[in-house]
C-alpha atoms as a PDB file:
ATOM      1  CA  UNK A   1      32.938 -56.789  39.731  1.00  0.00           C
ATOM      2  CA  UNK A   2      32.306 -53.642  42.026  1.00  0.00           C
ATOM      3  CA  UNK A   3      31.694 -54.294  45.920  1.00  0.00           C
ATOM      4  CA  UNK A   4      28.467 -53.780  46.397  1.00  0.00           C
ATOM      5  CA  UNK A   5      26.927 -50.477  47.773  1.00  0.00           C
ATOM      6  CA  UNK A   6      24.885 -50.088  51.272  1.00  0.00           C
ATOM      7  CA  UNK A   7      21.706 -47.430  50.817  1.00  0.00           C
ATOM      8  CA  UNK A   8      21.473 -45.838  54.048  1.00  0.00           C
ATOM      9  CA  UNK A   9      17.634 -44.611  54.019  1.00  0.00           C
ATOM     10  CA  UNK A  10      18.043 -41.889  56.669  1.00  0.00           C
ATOM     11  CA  UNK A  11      15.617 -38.588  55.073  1.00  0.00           C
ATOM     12  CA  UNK A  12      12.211 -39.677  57.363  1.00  0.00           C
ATOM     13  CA  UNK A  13      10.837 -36.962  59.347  1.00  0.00           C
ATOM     14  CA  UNK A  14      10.612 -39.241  62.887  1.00  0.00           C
ATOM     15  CA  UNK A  15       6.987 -38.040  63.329  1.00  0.00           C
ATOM     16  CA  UNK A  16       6.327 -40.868  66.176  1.00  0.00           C
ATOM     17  CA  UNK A  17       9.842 -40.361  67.845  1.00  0.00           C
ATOM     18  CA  UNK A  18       9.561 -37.087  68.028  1.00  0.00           C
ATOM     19  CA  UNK A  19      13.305 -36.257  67.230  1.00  0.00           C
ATOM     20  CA  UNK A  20      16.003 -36.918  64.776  1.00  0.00           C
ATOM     21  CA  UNK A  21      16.458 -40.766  65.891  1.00  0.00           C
ATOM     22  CA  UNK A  22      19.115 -41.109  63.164  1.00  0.00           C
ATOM     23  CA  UNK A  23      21.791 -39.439  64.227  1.00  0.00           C
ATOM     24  CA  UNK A  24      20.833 -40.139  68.500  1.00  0.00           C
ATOM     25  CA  UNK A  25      24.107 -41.508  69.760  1.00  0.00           C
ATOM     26  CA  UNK A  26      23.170 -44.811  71.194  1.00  0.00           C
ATOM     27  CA  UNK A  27      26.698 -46.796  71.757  1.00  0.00           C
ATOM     28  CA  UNK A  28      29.041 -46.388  74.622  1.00  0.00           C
ATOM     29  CA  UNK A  29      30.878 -43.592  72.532  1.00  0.00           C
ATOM     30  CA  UNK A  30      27.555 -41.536  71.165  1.00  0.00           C
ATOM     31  CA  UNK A  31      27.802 -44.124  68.119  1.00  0.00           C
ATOM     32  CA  UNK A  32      24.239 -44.263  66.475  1.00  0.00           C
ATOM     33  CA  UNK A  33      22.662 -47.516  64.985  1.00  0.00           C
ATOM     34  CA  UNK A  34      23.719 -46.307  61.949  1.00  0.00           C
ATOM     35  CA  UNK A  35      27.220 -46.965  62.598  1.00  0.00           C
ATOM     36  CA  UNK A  36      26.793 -50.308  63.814  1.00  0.00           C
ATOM     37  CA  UNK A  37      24.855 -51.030  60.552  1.00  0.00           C
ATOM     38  CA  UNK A  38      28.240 -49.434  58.796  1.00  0.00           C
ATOM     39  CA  UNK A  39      30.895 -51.218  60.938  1.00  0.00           C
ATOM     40  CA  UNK A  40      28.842 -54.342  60.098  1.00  0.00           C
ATOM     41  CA  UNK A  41      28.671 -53.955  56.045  1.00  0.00           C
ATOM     42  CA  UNK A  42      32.452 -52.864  55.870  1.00  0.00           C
ATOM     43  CA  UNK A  43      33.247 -56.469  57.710  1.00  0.00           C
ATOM     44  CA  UNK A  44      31.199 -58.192  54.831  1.00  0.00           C
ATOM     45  CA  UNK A  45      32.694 -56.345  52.764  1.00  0.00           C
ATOM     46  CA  UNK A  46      30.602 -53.591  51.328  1.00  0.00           C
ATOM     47  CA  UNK A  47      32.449 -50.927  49.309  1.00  0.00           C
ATOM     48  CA  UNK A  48      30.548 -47.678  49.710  1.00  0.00           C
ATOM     49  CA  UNK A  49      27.773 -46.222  51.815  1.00  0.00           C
ATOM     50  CA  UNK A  50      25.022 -43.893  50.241  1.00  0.00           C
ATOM     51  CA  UNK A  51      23.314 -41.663  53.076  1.00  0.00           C
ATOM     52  CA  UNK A  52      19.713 -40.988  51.423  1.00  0.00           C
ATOM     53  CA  UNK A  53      19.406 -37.348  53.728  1.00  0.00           C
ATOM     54  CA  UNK A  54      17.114 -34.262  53.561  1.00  0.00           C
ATOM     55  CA  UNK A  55      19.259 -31.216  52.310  1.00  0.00           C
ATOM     56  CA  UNK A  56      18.132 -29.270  55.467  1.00  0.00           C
ATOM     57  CA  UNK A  57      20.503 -31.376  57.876  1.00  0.00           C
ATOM     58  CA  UNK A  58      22.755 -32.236  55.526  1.00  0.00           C
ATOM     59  CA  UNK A  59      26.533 -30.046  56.951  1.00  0.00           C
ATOM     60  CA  UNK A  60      25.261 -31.412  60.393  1.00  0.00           C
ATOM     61  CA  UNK A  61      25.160 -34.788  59.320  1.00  0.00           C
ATOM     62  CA  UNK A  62      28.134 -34.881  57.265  1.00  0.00           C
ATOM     63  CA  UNK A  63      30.327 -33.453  59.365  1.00  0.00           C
ATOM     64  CA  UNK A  64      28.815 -36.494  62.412  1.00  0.00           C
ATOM     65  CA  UNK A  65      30.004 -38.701  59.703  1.00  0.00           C
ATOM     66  CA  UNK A  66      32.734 -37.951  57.240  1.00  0.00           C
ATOM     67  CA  UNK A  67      35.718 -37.708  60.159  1.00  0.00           C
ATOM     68  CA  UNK A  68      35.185 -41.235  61.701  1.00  0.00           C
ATOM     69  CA  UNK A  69      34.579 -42.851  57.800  1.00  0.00           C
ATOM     70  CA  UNK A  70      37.571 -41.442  56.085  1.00  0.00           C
ATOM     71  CA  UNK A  71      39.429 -44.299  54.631  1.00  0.00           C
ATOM     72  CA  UNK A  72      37.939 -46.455  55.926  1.00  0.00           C
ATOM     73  CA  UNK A  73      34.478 -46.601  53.040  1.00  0.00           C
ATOM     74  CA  UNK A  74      33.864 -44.195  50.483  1.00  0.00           C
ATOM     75  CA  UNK A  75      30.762 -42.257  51.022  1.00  0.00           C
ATOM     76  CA  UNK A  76      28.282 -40.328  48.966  1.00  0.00           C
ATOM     77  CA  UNK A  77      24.727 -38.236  49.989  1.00  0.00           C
ATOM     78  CA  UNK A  78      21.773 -38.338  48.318  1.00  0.00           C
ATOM     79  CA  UNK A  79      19.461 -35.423  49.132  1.00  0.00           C
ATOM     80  CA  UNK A  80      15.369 -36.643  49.094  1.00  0.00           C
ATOM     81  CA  UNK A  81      12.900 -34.040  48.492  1.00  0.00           C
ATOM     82  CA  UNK A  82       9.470 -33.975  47.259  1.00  0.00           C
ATOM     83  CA  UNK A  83      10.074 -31.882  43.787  1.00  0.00           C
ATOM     84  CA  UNK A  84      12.160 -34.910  42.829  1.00  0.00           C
ATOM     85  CA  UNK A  85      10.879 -36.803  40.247  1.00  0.00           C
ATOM     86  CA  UNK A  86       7.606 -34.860  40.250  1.00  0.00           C
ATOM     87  CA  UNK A  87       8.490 -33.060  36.758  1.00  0.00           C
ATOM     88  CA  UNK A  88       4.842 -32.677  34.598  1.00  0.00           C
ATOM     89  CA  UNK A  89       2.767 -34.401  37.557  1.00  0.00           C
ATOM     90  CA  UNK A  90      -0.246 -33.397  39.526  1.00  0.00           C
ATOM     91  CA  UNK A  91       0.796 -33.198  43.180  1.00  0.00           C
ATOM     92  CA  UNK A  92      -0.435 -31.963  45.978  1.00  0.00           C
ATOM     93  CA  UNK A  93       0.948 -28.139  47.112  1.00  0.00           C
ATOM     94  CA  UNK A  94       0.482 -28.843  50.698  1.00  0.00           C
ATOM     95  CA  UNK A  95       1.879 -31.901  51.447  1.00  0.00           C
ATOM     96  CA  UNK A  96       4.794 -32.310  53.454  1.00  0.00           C
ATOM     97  CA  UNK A  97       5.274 -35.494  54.477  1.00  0.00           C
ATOM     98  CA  UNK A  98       8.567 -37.518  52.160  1.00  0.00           C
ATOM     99  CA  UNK A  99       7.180 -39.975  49.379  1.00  0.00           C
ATOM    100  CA  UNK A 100       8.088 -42.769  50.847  1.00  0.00           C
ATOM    101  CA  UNK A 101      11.096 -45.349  50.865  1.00  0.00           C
ATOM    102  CA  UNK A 102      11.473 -46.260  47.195  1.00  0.00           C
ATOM    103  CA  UNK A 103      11.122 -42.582  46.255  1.00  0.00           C
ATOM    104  CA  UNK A 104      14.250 -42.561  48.178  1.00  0.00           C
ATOM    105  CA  UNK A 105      15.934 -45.093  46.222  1.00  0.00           C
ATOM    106  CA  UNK A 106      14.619 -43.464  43.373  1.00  0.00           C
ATOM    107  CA  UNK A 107      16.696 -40.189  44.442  1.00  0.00           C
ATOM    108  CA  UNK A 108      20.077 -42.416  44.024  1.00  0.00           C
ATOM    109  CA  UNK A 109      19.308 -42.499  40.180  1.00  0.00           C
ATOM    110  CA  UNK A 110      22.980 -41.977  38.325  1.00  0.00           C
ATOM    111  CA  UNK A 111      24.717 -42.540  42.277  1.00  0.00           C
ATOM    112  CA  UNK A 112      24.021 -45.998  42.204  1.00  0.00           C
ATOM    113  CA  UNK A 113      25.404 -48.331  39.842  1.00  0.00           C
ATOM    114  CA  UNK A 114      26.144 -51.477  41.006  1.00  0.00           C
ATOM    115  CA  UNK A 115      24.155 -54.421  43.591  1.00  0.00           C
ATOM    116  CA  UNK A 116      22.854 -52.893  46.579  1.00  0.00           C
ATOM    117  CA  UNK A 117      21.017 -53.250  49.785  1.00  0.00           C
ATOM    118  CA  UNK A 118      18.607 -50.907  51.355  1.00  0.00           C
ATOM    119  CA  UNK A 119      18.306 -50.771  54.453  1.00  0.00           C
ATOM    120  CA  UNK A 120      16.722 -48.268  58.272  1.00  0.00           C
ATOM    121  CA  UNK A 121      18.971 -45.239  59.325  1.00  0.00           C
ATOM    122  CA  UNK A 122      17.223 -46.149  63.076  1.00  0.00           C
ATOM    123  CA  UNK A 123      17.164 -50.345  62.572  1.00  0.00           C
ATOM    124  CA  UNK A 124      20.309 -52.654  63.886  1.00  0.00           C
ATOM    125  CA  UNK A 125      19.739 -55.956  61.644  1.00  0.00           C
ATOM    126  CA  UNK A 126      22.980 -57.943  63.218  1.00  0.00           C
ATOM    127  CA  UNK A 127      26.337 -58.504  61.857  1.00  0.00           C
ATOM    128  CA  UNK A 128      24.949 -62.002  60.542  1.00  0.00           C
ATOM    129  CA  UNK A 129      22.007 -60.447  57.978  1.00  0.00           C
ATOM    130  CA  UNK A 130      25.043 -58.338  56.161  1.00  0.00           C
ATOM    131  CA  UNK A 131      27.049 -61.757  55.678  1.00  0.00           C
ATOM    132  CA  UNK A 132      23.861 -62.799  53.790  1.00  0.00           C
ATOM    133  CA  UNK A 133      23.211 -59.988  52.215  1.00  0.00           C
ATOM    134  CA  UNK A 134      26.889 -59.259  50.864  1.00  0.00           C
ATOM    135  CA  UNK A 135      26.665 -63.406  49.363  1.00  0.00           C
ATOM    136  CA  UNK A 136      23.577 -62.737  47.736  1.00  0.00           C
ATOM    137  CA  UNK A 137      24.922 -59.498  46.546  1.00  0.00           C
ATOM    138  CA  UNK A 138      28.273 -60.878  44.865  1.00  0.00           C
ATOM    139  CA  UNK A 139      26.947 -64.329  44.106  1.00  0.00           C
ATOM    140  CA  UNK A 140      22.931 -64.464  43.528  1.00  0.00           C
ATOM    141  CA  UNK A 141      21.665 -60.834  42.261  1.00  0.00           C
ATOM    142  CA  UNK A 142      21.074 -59.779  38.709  1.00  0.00           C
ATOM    143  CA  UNK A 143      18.859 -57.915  36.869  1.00  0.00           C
ATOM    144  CA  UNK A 144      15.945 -60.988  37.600  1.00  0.00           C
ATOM    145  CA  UNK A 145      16.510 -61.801  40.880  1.00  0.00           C
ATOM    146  CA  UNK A 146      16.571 -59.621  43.949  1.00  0.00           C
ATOM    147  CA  UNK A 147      16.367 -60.358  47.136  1.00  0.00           C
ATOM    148  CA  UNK A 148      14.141 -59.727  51.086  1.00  0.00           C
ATOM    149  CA  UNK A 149      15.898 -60.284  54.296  1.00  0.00           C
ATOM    150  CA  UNK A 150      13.024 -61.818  56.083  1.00  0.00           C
ATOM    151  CA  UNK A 151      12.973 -61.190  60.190  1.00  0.00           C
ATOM    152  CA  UNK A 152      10.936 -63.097  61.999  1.00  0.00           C
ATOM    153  CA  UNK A 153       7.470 -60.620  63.029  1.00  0.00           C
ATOM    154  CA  UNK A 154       7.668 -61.849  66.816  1.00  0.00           C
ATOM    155  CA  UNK A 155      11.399 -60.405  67.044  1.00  0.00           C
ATOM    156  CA  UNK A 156      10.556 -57.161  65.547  1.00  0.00           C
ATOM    157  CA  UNK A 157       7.906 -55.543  67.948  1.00  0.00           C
ATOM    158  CA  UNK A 158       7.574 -52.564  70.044  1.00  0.00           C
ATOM    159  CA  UNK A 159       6.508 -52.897  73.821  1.00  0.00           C
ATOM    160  CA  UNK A 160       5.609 -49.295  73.263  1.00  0.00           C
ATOM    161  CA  UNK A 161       2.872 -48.686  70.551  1.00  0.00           C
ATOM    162  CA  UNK A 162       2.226 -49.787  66.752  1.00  0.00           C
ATOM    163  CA  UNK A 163       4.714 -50.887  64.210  1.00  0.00           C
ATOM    164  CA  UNK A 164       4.601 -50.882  60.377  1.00  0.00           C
ATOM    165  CA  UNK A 165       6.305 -54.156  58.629  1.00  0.00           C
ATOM    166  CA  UNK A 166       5.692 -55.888  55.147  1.00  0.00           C
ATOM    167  CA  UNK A 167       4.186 -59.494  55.656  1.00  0.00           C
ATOM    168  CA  UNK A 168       5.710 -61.547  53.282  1.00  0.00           C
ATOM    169  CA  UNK A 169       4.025 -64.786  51.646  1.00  0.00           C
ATOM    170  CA  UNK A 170       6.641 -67.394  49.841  1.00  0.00           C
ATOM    171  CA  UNK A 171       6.429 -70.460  47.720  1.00  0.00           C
ATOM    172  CA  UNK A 172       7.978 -73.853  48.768  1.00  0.00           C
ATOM    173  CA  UNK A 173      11.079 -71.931  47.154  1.00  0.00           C
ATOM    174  CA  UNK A 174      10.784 -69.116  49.565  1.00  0.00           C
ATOM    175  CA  UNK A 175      10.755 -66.917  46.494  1.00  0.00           C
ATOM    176  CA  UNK A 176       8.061 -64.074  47.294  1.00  0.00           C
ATOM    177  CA  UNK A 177       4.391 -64.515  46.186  1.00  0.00           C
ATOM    178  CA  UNK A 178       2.800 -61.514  47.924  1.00  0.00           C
ATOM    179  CA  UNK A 179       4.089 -58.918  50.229  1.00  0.00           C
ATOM    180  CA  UNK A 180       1.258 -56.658  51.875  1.00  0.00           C
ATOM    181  CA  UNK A 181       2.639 -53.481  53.943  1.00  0.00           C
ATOM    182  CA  UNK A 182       0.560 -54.038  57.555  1.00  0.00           C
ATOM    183  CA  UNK A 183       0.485 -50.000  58.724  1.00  0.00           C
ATOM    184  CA  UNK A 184      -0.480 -51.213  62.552  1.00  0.00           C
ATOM    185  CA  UNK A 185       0.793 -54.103  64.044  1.00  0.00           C
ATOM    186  CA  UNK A 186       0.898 -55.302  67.790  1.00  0.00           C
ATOM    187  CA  UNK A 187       0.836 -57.476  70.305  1.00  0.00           C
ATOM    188  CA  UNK A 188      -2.048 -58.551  72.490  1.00  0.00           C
ATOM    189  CA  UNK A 189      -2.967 -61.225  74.650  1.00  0.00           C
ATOM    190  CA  UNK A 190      -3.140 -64.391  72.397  1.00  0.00           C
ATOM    191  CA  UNK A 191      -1.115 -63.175  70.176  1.00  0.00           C
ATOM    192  CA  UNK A 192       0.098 -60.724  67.557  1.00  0.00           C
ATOM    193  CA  UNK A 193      -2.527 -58.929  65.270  1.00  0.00           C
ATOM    194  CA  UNK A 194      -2.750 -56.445  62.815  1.00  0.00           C
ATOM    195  CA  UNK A 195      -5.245 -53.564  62.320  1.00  0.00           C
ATOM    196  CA  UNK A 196      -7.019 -52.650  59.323  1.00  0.00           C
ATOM    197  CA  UNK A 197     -10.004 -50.372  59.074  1.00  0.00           C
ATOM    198  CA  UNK A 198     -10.915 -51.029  62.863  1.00  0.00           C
ATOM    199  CA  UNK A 199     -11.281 -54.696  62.360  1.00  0.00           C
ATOM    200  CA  UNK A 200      -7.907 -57.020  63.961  1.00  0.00           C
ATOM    201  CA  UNK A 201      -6.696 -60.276  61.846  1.00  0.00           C
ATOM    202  CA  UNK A 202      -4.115 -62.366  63.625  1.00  0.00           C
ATOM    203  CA  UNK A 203      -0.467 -63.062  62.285  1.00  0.00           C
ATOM    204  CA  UNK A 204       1.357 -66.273  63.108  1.00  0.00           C
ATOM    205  CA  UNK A 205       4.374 -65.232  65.404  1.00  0.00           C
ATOM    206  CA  UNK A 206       7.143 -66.784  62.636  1.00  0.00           C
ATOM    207  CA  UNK A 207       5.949 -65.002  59.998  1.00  0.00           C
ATOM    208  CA  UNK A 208       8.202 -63.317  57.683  1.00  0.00           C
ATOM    209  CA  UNK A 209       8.766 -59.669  57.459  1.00  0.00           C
ATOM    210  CA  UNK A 210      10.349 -57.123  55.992  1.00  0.00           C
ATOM    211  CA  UNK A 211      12.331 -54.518  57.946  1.00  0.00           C
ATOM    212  CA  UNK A 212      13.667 -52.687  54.783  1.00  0.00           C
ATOM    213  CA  UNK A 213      16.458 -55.075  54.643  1.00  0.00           C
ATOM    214  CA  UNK A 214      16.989 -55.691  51.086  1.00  0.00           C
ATOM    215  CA  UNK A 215      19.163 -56.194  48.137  1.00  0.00           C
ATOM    216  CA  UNK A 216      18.950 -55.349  44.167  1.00  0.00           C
ATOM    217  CA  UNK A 217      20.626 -54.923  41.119  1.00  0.00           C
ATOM    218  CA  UNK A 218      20.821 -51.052  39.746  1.00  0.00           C
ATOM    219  CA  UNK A 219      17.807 -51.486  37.416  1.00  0.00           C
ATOM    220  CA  UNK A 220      16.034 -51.945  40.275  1.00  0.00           C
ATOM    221  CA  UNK A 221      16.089 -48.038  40.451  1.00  0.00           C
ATOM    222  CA  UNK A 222      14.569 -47.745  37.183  1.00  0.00           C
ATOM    223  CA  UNK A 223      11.867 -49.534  37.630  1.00  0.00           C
ATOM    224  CA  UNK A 224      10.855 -47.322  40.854  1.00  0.00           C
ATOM    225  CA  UNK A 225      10.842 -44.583  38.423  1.00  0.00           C
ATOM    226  CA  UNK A 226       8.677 -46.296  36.471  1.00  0.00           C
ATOM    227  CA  UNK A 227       6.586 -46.962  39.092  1.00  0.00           C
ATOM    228  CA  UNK A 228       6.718 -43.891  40.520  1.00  0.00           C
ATOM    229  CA  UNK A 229       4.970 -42.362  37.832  1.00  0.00           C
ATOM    230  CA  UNK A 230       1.775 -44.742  38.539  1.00  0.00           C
ATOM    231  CA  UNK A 231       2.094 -43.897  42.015  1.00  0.00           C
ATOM    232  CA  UNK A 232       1.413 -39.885  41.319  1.00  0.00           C
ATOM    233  CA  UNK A 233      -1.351 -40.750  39.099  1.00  0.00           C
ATOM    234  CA  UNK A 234      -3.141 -42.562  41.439  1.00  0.00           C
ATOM    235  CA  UNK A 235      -2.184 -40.461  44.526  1.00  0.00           C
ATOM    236  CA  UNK A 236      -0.288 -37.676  43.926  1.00  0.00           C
ATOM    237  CA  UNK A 237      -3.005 -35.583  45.603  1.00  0.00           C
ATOM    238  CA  UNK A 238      -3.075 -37.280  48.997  1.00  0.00           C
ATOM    239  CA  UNK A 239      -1.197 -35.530  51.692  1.00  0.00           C
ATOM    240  CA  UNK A 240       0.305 -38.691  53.041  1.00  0.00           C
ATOM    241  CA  UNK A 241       0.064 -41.675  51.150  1.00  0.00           C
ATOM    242  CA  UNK A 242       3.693 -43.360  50.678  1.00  0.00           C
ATOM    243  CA  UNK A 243       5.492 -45.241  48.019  1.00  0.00           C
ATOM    244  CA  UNK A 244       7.279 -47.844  50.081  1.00  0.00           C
ATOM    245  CA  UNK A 245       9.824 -50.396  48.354  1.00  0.00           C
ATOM    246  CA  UNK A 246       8.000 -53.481  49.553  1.00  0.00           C
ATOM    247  CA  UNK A 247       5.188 -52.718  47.441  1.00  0.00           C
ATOM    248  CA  UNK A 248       7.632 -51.871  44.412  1.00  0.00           C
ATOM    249  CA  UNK A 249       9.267 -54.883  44.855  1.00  0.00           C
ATOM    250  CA  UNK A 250       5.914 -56.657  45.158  1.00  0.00           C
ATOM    251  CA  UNK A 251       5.140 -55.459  41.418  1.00  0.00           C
ATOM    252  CA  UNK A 252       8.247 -56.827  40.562  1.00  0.00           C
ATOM    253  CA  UNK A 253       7.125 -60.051  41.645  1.00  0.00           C
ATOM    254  CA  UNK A 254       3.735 -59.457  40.063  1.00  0.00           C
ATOM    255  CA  UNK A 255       4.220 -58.074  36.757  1.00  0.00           C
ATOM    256  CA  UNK A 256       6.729 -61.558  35.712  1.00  0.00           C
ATOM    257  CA  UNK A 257      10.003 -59.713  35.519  1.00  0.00           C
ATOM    258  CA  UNK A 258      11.844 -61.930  38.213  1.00  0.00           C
ATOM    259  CA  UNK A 259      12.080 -63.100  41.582  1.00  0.00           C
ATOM    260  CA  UNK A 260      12.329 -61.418  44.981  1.00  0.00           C
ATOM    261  CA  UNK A 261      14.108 -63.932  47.239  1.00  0.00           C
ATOM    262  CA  UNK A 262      12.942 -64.154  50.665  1.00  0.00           C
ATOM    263  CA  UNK A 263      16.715 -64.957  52.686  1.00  0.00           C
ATOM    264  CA  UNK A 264      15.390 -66.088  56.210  1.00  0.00           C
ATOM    265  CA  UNK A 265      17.776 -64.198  58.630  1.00  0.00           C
ATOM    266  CA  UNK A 266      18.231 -65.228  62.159  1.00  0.00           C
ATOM    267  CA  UNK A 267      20.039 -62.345  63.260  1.00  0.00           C
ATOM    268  CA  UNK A 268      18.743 -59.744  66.025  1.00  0.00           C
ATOM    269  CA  UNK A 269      16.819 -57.152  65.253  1.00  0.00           C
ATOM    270  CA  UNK A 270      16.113 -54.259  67.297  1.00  0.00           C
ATOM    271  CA  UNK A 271      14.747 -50.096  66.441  1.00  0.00           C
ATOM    272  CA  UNK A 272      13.661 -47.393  67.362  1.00  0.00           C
ATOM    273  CA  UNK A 273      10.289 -46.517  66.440  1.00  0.00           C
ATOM    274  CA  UNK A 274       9.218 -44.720  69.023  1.00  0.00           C
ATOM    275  CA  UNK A 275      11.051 -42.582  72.099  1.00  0.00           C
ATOM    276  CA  UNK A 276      10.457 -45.042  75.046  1.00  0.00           C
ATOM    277  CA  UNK A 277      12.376 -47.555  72.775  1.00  0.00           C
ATOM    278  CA  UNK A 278      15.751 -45.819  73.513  1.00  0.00           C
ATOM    279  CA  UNK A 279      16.439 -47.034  77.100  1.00  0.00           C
ATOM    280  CA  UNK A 280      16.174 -51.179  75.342  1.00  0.00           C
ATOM    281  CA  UNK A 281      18.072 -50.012  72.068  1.00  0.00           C
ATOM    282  CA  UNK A 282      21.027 -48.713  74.588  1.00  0.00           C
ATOM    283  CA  UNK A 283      20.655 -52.016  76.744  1.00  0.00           C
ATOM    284  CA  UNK A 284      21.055 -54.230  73.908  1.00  0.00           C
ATOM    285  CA  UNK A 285      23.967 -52.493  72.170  1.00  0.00           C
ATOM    286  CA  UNK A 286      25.635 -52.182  75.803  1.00  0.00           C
ATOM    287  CA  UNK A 287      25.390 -56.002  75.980  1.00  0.00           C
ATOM    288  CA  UNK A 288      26.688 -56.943  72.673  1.00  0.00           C
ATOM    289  CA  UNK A 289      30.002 -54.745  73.464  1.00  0.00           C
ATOM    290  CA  UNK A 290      30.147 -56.376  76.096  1.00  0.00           C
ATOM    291  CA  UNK A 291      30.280 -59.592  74.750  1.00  0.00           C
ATOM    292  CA  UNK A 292      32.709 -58.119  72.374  1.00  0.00           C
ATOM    293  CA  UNK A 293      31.070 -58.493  69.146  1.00  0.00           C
ATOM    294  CA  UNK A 294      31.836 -54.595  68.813  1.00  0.00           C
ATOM    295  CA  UNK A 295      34.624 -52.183  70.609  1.00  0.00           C
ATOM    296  CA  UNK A 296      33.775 -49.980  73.476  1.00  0.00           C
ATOM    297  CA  UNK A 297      34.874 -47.270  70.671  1.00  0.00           C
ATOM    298  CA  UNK A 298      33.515 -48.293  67.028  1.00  0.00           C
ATOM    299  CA  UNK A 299      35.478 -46.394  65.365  1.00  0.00           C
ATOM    300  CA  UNK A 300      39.014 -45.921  67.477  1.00  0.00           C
END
């Protein structure tokens, strides 16, 4: 059996960031979350690393890349772009913004054939959530039976505006019943709520979310196609509605064709979302090198 692959979804455009947060060097040595996230799934034992890119950046970001990697994990880039997938399909001519995540993962069609896990260019998940993930991987996933690492909401906030997570419901088997993409989440005295149409609904502080931490089997990426297709049907005209893989993997659940797991993860979680972010991103990596979980110099 092949090692499975880490997805790398690093092609957003960082519209609330204002910058490209993927490559921002962040460690002690310019390392970017990124490379944590790749130091990480090489320990648990992850064979190769797909970069999901836009072709615009892509020498820039190859050449960040491919020096400190060689040998070490082979590599591969996937380019995302909007005429992808859109063949015979009634889109709109002035959009701009990217599909969405699972349009991504639809872009690794024929790249990726073997169990892999998805996860943020500009999210550190913790050394911990790749153990898990690389078990269920080699152990757990087939063609019925994927697989959510689910972070606990309270952990996953921003001091510094709105966040967008996927609220996961389970069964008494924590296999997923519903997952529901919440667009504007935050904290505020009393607790954490989420926004919807002007009207706030509270969240329980342990509930489950997804932070694009997940793992699948390759048909997985076939079924995005086929769900892709829906997607343009329905909204191929709107300038920026997005095809996220929570709600793919949702219809997964939905339609009867197997279960998404929902792993509860206690590792730490922390991202970039927005630019004031940076300053507690660089504080926490600082800390955890030195309490030697990683070398001053990832890569040396």
């Amino acid at each position: 059996m092949s090692a499975p692959t880490l997805v790398i979804l690093a092609a957003g455009m960082a519209s609330r960031y204002g910058s490209q947060k993927q490559t921002e060097g962040f460690g002690p040595n310019g390392e970017t979350i990124m490379d944590y996230s790749i130091y990480d799934a090489i320990r648990a034992g992850f064979g190769k690393v797909v970069f999901i890119i836009r072709e615009d950046f892509s020498e820039a970001f190859k050449a960040s890349f491919e020096p400190k990697l060689k040998g070490k994990v082979a590599t591969k880039y996937v380019f995302q772009a909007l005429d992808k997938f859109t063949e015979g399909k009634q889109i709109n001519p002035d959009r701009i913004k990217p599909w969405g995540t699972a349009h991504a993962v639809l872009c690794t069609k024929g790249i990726v054939n073997e169990p892999f896990a998805v996860i943020n260019a500009d999210d550190y998940y913790g050394a911990e959530a790749f153990v898990q993930a690389y078990q269920f991987l080699t152990k757990e996933c087939n063609d019925q039976t994927y697989c959510i690492l689910g972070y606990e909401l309270s952990n996953t906030l921003s001091e510094n505006g709105t966040v967008s997570r996927g609220v996961c419901s389970v069964d008494e088997n924590n296999t997923l019943t519903k997952i529901v993409e919440r667009t504007k989440i935050y904290r505020k005295e009393g607790g954490i709520v989420f926004e919807e149409e002007g009207i706030e609904s509270p969240l329980k502080e342990d509930t489950r979310v997804s932070m694009n931490f997940m793992c699948f089997a390759p048909n997985f990426i076939d079924f995005c196609e086929q769900e892709f297709d829906l997607f343009l049907e329905k909204q191929g005209q709107a300038l920026k509605s997005e095809f996220y893989i929570p709600y793919v993997a949702g219809q997964f659940s939905n339609l009867g064709l197997g279960v998404v797991k929902v792993i509860a993860t206690n590792a730490k979680w922390f991202g970039v979302t927005y630019k004031e972010d940076a300053p507690m991103v660089k504080a926490n990596i600082n800390a955890l090198v030195a309490g030697h979980i990683y070398p001053a110099n990832l890569w040396s």
